[in-house]
Protein backbone atom coordinates (compact mmCIF):
# COMPACT_ATOMS: atom_id res chain seq x y z
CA UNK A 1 81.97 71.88 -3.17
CA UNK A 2 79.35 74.40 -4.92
CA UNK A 3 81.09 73.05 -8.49
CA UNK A 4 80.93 70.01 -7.45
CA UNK A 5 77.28 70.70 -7.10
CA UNK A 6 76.82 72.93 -10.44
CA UNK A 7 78.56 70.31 -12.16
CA UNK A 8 75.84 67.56 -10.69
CA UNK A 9 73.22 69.84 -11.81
CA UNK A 10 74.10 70.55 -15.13
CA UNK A 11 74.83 66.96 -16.10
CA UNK A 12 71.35 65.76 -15.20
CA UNK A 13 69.44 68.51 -17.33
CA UNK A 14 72.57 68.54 -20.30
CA UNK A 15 70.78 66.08 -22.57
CA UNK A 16 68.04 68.50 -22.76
CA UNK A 17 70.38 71.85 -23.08
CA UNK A 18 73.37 70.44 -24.96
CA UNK A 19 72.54 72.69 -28.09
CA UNK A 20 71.74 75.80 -26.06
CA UNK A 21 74.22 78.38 -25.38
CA UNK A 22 75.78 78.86 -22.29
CA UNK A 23 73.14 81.69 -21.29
CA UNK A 24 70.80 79.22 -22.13
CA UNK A 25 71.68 76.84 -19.41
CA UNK A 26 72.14 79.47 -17.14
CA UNK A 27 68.69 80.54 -17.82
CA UNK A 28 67.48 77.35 -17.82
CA UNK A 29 69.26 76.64 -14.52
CA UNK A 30 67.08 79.88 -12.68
CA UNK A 31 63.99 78.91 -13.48
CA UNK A 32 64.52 75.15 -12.44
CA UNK A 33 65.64 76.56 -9.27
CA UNK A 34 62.96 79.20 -9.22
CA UNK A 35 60.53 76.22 -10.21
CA UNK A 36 61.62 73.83 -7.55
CA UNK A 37 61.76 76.86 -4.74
CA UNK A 38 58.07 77.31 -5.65
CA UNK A 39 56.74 74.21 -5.48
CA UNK A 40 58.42 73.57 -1.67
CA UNK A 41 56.46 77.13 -0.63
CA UNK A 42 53.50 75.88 -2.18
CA UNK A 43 53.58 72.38 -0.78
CA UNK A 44 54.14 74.15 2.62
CA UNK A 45 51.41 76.43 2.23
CA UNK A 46 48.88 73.45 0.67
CA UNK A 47 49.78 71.26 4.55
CA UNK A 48 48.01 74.18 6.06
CA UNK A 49 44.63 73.51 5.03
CA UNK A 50 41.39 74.39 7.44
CA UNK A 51 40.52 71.03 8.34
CA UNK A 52 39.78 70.10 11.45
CA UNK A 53 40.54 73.90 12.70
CA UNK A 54 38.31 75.90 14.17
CA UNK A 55 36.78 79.00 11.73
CA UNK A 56 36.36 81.31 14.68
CA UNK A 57 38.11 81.18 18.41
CA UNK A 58 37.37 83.47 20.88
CA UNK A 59 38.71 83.40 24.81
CA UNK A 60 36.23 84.85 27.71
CA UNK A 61 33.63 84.15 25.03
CA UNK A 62 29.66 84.89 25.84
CA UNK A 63 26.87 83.23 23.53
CA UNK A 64 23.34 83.76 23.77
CA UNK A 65 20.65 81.01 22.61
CA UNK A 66 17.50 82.29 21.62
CA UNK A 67 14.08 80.29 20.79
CA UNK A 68 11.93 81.79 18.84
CA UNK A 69 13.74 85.34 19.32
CA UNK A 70 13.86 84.68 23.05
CA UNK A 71 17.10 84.83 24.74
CA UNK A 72 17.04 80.99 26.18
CA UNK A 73 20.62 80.92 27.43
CA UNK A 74 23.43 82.83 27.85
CA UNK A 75 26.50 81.05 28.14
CA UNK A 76 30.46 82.00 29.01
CA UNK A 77 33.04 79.64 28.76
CA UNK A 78 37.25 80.74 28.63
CA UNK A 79 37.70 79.82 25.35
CA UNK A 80 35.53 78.63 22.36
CA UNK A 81 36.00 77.33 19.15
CA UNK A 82 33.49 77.45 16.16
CA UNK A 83 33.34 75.55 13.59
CA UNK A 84 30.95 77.00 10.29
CA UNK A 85 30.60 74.13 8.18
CA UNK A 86 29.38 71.75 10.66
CA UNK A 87 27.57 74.11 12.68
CA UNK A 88 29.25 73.16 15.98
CA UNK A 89 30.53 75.35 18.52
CA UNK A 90 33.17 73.90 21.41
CA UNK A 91 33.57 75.62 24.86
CA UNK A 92 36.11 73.86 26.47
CA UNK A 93 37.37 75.99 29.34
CA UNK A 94 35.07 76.66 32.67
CA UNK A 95 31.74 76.93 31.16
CA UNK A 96 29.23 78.51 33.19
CA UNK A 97 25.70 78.48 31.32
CA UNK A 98 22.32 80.62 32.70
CA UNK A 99 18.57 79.76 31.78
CA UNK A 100 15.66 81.56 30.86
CA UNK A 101 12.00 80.80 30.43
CA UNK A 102 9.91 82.03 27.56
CA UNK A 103 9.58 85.17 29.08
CA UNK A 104 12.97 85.23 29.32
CA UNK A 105 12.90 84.82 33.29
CA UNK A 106 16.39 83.11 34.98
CA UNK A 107 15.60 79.88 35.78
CA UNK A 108 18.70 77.57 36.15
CA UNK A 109 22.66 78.29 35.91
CA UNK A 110 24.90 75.03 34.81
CA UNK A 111 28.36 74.93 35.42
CA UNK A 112 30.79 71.93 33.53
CA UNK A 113 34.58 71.32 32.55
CA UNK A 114 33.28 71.73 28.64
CA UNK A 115 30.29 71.87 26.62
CA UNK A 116 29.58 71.15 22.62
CA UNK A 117 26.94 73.16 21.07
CA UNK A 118 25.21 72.01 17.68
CA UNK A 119 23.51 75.14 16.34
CA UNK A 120 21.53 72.98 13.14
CA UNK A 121 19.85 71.42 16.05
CA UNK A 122 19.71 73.69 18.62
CA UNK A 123 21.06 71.19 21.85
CA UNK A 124 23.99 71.44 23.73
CA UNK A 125 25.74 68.88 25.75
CA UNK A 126 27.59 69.85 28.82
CA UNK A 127 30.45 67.69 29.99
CA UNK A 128 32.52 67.15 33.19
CA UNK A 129 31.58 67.69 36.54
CA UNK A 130 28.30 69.09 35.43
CA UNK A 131 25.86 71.07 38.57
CA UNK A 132 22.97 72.89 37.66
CA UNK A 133 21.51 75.02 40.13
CA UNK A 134 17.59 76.32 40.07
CA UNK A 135 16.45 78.96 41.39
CA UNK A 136 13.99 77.26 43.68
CA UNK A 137 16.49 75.48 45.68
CA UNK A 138 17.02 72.40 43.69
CA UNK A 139 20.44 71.13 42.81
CA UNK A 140 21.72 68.22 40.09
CA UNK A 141 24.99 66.43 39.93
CA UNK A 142 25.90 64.74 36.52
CA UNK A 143 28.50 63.53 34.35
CA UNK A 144 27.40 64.80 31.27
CA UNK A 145 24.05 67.09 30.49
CA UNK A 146 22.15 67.52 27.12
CA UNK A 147 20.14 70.29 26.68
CA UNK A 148 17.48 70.09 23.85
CA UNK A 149 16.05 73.88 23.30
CA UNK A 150 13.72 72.98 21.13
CA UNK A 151 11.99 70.46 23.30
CA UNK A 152 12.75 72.60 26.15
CA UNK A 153 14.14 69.40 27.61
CA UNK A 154 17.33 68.07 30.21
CA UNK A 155 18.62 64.60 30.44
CA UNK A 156 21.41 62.32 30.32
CA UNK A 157 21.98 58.35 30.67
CA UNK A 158 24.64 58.71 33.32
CA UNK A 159 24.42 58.23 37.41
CA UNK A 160 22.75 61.33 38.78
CA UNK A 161 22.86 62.56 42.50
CA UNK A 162 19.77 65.37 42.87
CA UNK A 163 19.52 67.19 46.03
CA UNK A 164 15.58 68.36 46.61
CA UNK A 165 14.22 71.26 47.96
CA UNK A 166 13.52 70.04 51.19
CA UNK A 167 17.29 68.65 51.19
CA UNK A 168 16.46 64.98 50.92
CA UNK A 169 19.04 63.46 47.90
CA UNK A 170 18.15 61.02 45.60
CA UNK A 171 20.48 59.00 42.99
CA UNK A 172 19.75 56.98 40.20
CA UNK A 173 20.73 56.32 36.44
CA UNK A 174 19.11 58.47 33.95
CA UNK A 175 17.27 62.33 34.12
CA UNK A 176 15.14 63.99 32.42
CA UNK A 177 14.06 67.29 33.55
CA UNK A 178 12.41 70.69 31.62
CA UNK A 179 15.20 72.98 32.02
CA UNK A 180 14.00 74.73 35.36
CA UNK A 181 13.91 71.34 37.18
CA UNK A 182 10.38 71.39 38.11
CA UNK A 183 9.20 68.60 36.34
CA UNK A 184 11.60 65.81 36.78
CA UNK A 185 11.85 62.16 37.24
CA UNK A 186 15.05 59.91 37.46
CA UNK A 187 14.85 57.00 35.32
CA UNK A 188 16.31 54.03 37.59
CA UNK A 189 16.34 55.52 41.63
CA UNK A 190 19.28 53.74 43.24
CA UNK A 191 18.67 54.96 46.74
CA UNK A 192 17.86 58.21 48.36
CA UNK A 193 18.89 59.66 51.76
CA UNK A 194 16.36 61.95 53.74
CA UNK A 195 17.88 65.22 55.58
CA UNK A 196 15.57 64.41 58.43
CA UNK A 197 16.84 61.06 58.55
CA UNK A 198 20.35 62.44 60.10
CA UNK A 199 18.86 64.27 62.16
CA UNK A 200 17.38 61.28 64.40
């Protein structure tokens, strides 16, 4: 079988090695096989390329955001992914996220299934069974949760349920909040539901 397979080799490249020595085509033989064993390597290597792979990944990962060098957030997720060129980080296991005023103060904690951070603009978006929790009491159920830290700013489009201070709980379409939930509105109120109410 292997002369069988010699023989199949050396015909196809003969034309070009008929006037050659024997050497010659043995020679020539090695280096088409060194050649050819090469280029498979290097095609391997060139399917590896970095796109669409993260630069960076890092498991039981802690981040802090800072605005105008104060800390603003400090956020842990399980694992995280960054990616350098387009300035995006992804936390996609357990992330648990706490706030800070400008005096760098805790103010709110946010827990969600995964978040996506865009460092060139400095916002986050939390996603999945999203619950931020303030430190006066106040409590907000969401879908999904952007966080602008430049604006200072919380919102999202999706249904909202917001449990008060005094306990009463409100739901609607649409939030927007600055970050310690003290100056809130919901943008379309669907119904709300009084703690005093069940009492009667």
């Amino acid at each position: 079988m292997d002369s069988h397979q010699t023989g199949s080799i050396e015909s196809s490249i003969s034309f070009s090695t008929r006037k050659g020595s024997e050497s010659t085509v043995k020679q020539t033989l090695f280096l088409l096989v060194f050649i050819l064993g090469c280029e498979g390597v290097e095609e391997k290597r060139s399917g590896e390329s970095r796109d669409g792979r993260p630069d960076a990944e890092s498991w039981d990962a802690t981040i802090t955001l800072t605005n105008e060098g104060a800390k603003r957030a400090v956020i842990r997720a399980g694992h995280l992914e960054n990616y350098d060129e387009r300035q995006y980080i992804l936390l996609d296991q357990n992330v648990d996220a706490d706030f800070f005023n400008a005096e760098e103060v805790y103010t709110t904690n946010l827990k969600s299934k995964i978040a996506e951070i865009e460092e060139d603009r400095d916002y986050m978006i939390a996603i999945g069974d999203v619950v931020v929790v303030s430190d006066s009491g106040v409590t907000l159920f969401t879908d999904t949760l952007s966080w602008d830290n430049v604006r200072e700013k919380v919102f999202t489009d999706d249904r909202v349920v917001f449990i008060t201070e005094d306990q009463d709980t409100l739901y609607g379409i649409g939030f927007e909040s600055d970050v310690e939930l003290n100056n809130w509105k919901i943008l379309k109120p669907t119904g709300v539901f009084h703690e005093d109410e069940d009492e009667r």
